[in-house]
Every structure is written in C-alpha cells, then in structure tokens.
Protein backbone atom coordinates (compact mmCIF):
# COMPACT_ATOMS: atom_id res chain seq x y z
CA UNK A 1 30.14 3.41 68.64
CA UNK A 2 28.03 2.81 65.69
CA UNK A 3 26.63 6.03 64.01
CA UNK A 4 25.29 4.90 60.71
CA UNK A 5 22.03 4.85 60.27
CA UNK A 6 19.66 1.85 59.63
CA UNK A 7 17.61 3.32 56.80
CA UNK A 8 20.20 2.88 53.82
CA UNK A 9 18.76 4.50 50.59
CA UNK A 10 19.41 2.28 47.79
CA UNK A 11 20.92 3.79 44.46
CA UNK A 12 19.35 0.78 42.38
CA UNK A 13 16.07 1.68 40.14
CA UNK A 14 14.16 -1.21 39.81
CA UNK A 15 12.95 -1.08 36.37
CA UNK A 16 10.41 -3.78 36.53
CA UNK A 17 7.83 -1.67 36.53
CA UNK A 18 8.64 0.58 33.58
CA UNK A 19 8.95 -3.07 31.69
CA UNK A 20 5.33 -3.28 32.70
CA UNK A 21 4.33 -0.07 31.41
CA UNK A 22 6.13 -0.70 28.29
CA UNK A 23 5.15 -4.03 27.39
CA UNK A 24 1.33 -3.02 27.91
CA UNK A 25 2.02 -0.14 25.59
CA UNK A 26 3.25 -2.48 22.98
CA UNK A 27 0.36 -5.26 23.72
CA UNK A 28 -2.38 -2.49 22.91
CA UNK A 29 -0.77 -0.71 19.78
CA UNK A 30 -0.70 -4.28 18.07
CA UNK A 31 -3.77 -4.83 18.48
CA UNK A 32 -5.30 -1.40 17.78
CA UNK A 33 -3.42 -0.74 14.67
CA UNK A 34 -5.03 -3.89 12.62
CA UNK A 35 -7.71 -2.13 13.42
CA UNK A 36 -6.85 1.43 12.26
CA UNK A 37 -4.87 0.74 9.05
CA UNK A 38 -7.67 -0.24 6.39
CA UNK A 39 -9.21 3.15 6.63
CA UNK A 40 -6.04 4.96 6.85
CA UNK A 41 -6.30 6.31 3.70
CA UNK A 42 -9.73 8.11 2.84
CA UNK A 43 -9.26 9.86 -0.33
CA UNK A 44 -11.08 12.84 -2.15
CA UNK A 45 -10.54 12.65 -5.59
CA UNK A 46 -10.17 15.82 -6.95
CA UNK A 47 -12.84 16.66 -9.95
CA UNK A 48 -11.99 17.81 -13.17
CA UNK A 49 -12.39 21.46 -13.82
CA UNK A 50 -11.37 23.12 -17.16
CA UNK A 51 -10.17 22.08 -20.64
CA UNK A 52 -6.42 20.46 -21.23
CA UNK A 53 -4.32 22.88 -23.53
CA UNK A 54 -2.64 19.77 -25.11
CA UNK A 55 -3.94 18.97 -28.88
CA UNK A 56 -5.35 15.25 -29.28
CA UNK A 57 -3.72 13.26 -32.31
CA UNK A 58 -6.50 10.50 -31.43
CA UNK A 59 -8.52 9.08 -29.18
CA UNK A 60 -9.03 5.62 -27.41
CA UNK A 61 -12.21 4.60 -26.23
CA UNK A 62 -13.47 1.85 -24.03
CA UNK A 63 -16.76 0.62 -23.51
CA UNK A 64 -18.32 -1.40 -20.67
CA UNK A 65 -19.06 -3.96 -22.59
CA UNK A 66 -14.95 -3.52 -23.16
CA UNK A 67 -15.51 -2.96 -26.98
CA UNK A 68 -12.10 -0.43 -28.18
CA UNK A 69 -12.30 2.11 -30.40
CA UNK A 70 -9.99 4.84 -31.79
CA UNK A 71 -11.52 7.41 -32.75
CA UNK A 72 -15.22 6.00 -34.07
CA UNK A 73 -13.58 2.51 -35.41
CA UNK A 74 -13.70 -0.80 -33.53
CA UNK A 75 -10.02 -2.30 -32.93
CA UNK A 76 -9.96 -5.69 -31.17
CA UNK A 77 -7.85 -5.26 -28.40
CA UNK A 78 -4.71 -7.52 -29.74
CA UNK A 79 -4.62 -4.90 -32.83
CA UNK A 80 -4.77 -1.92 -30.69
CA UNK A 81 -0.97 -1.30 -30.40
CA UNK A 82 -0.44 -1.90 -33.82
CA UNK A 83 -3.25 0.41 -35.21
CA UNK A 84 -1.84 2.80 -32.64
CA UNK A 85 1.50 3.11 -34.15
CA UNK A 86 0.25 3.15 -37.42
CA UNK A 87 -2.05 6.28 -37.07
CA UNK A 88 0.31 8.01 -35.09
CA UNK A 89 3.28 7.50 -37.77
CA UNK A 90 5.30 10.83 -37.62
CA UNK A 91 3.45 12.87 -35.79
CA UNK A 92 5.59 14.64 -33.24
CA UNK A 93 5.11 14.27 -29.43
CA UNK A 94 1.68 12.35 -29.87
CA UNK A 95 -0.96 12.75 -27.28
CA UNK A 96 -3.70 9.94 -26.59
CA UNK A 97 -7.18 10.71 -25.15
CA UNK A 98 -7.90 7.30 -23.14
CA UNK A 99 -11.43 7.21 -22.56
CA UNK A 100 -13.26 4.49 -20.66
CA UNK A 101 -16.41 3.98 -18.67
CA UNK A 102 -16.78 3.79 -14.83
CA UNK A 103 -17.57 -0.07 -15.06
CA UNK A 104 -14.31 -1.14 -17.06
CA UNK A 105 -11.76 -2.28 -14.96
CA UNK A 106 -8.79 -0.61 -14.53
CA UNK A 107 -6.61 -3.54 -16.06
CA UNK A 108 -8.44 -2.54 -19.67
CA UNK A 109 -7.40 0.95 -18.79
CA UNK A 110 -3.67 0.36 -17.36
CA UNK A 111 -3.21 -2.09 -20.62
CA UNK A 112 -4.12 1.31 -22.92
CA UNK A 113 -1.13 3.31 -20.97
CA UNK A 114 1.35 0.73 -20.92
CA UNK A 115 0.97 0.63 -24.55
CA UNK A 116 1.62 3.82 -24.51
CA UNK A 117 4.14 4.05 -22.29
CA UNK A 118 5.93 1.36 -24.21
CA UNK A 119 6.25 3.67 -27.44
CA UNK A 120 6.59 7.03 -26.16
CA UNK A 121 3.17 8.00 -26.38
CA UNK A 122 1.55 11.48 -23.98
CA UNK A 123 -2.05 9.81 -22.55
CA UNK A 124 -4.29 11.89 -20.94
CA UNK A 125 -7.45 10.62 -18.74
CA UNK A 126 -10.62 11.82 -19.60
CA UNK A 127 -12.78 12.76 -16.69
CA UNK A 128 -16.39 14.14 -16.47
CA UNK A 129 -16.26 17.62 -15.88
C-alpha cells in the first residue's frame, strides 16, 4: 500500500524572480542617477560678517581688466612673486590681503595663492561684507 501523498512540497526557491526584481532595480538607478548628480551639490556660501584679527603686511589687488597691484602700485603679473618677496623681506609670519573682482577668473586668483603658498606666505580672501 502506497501512503505518500501526491502533492510533494518542493524545498527549491526559484530565484528567478528576485533576479527580476533586482535587475529592474539596477536598470532604473542608472538611469536616474545621471540625472540627479549635476545638482547634487547646491551650495550657500556663507557671507562675510566681521573684521579678521590678523594684521596685513600688504595687499594684492586684481582688477577685471586683470591689472595687479600691491598695495596702490601696478606689478605686471611675471614680477609679482618677485616684488612679493622683496616687500615682505623679514617680516615675520607675513599675511597677504588677495583682493580681486567678481569677473576675474579664479586662475588669476589661485596663481596669487600658489605664490604664496610657494614661499610661506598667510593669504586671506577679501569678501564684501
């Protein structure tokens, strides 16, 4: 006599399904995040409020028309290292104010700090208030 039964549950799990689920998953996140990712970052700059507490030796100046200046004298911009390290001569921990208009590009500007950078110089960003 036969007792088994004829309705065998089956201990498989088919996962061809949750393949499905998965690979549709993956299909809409790569397209959604070309999408997303150029506005990730929205930034607030923050605005300038109060005075530094750090004394100026000099200052560096550029115009839009990307004239440099330090102080109130014109400097071409191949002299500007050079006139830099000859004004700041022995003064301890020197401290640049780098000055420059909204329309100069920030190359002019990054050139200014590397110089400084390069010998050791603070530089400070002046912002409108």
């Amino acid at each position: 006599m036969n007792l088994r039964g004829r309705n065998k549950v089956s201990p498989e799990f088919s996962m061809s399904s949750m393949t499905d689920i998965v690979f549709l998953l993956l299909v809409f996140f790569m397209l959604t995040s070309p999408v997303i990712t150029p506005e990730a970052l929205d930034l607030i700059l923050p605005k300038a409020k109060g005075k530094t507490t750090n004394k100026q030796d000099l200052a560096v100046s550029i115009t839009k028309d990307l004239s440099v200046y330090i102080n109130d004298k014109k400097i071409g911009k191949n002299q500007l290292e050079l006139e830099l390290q000859k004004q700041l001569k022995g003064v301890e921990n020197p401290t640049i104010i780098l000055r420059a208009e909204e329309s100069v590009p920030i190359q002019d500007a990054v050139n200014v700090m590397d110089i400084a950078k390069r010998n050791r110089y603070k530089i400070v960003l002046a912002v409108k208030p």
